[in-house]
Protein backbone atom coordinates (compact mmCIF):
# COMPACT_ATOMS: atom_id res chain seq x y z
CA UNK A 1 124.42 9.35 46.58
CA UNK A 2 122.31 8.68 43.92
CA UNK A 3 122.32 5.39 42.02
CA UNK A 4 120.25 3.85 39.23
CA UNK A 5 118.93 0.42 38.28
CA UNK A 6 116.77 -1.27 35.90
CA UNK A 7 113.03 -2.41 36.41
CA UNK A 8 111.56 -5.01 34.59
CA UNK A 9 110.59 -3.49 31.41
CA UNK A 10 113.77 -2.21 31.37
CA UNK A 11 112.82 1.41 32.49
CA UNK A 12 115.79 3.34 34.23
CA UNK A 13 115.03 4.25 37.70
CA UNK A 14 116.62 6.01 40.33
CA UNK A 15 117.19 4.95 44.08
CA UNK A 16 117.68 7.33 46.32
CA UNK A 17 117.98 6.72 49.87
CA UNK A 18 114.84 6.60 52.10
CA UNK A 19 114.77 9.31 54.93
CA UNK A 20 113.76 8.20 58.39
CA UNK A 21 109.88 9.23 58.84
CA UNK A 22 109.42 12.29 61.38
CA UNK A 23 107.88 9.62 62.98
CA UNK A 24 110.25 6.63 63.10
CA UNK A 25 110.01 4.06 65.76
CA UNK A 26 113.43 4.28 67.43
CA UNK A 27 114.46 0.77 69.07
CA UNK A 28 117.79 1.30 71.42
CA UNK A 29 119.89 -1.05 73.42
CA UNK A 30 122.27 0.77 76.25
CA UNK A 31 124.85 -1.78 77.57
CA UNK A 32 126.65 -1.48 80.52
CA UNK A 33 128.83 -3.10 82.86
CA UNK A 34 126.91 -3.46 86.65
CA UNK A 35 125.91 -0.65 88.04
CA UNK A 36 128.70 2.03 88.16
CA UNK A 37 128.90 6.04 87.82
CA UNK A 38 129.74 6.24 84.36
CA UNK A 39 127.02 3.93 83.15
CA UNK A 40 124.74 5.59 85.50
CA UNK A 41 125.92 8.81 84.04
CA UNK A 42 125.43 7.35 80.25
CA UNK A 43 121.59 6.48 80.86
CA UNK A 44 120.78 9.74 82.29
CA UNK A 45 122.04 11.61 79.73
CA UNK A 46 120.69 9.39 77.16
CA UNK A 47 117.14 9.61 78.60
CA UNK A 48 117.28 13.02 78.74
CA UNK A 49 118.36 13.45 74.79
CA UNK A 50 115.73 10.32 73.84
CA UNK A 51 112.86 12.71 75.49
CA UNK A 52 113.74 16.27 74.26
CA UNK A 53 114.56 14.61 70.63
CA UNK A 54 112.42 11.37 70.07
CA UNK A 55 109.78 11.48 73.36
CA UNK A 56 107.07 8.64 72.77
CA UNK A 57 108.47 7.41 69.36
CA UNK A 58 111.49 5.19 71.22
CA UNK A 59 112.12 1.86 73.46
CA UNK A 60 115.25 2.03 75.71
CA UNK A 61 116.48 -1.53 76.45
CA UNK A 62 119.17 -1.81 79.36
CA UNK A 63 121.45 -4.38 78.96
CA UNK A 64 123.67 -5.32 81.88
CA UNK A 65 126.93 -7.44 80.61
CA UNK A 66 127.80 -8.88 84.52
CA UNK A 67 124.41 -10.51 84.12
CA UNK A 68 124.29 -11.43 80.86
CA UNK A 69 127.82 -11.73 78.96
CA UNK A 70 126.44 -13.64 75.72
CA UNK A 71 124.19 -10.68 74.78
CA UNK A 72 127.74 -8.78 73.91
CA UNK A 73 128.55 -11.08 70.99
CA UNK A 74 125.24 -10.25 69.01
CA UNK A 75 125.64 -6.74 68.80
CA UNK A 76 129.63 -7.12 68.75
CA UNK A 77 130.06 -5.24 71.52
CA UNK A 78 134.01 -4.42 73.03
CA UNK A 79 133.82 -1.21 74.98
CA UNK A 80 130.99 -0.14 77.44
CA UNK A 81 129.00 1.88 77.38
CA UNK A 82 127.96 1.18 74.28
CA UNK A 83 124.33 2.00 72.60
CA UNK A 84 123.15 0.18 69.41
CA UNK A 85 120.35 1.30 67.72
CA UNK A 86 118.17 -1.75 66.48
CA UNK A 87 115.96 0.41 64.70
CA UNK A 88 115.37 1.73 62.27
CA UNK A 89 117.61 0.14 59.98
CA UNK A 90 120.46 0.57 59.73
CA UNK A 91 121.82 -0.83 63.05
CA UNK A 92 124.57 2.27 64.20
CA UNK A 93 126.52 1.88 67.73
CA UNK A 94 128.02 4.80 69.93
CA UNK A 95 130.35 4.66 72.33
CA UNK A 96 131.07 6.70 75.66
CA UNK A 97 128.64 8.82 78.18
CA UNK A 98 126.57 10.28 75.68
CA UNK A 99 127.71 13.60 77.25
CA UNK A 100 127.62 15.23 74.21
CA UNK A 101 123.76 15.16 72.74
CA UNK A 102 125.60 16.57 69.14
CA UNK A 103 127.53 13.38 68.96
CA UNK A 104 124.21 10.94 70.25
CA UNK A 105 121.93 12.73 67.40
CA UNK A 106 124.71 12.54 64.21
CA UNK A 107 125.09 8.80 65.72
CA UNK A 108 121.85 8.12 65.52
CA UNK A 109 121.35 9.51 62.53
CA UNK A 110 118.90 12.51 63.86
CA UNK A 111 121.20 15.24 62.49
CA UNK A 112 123.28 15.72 60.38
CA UNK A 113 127.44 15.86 60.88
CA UNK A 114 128.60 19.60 60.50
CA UNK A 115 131.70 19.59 58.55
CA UNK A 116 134.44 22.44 59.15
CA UNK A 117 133.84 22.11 63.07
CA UNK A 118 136.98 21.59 65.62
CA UNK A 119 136.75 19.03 67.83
């Protein structure tokens, strides 16, 4: 989507929006809920997409909601697991075990949805 706007002198220009740099810091926060199997399960298959697809350009911040229950309401949080990306902007949030590293990268904005796809 393209959209246009004025500068000062009046000049028509267009916005487009910005691509994420190749090299894009990548700021994520995995929350969980103690240390169970399927939260387990969610940061080992997150790891292993955040190194084959974004190795040395990402932070991985583990948030455990038994120990800290007020981090939840900043990020609007109401299922678990849950990953928010912080950065770059814009903030996006996926839910589940990140089994599927299609669904992690289109959340994440690393790729592209495929349209005409079953699911």
């Amino acid at each position: 989507m393209t959209t246009t706007s004025r500068s000062k002198n009046g000049a028509a220009r267009s916005k487009r929006p910005r691509a994420k740099p190749a090299d894009a810091e990548y700021l994520l926060r995995l929350y969980v809920a103690g240390k169970t199997a399927k939260g387990a399960q969610a940061l080992a298959n997150l790891k292993l997409i955040c190194e084959e697809h974004l190795a040395g350009r990402y932070r991985l911040e583990v948030v455990d909601l038994l120990e800290n229950p007020a981090l939840a309401r900043g990020d609007q949080i109401l299922a678990l697991p849950a990953l928010v990306r912080q950065l770059p902007p814009p903030v996006k949030k996926i839910i589940g075990d990140f089994s599927s590293a299609e669904r992690v990268l289109v959340g994440l904005d690393l790729r592209p949805v495929t349209r005409g796809r079953a699911r």
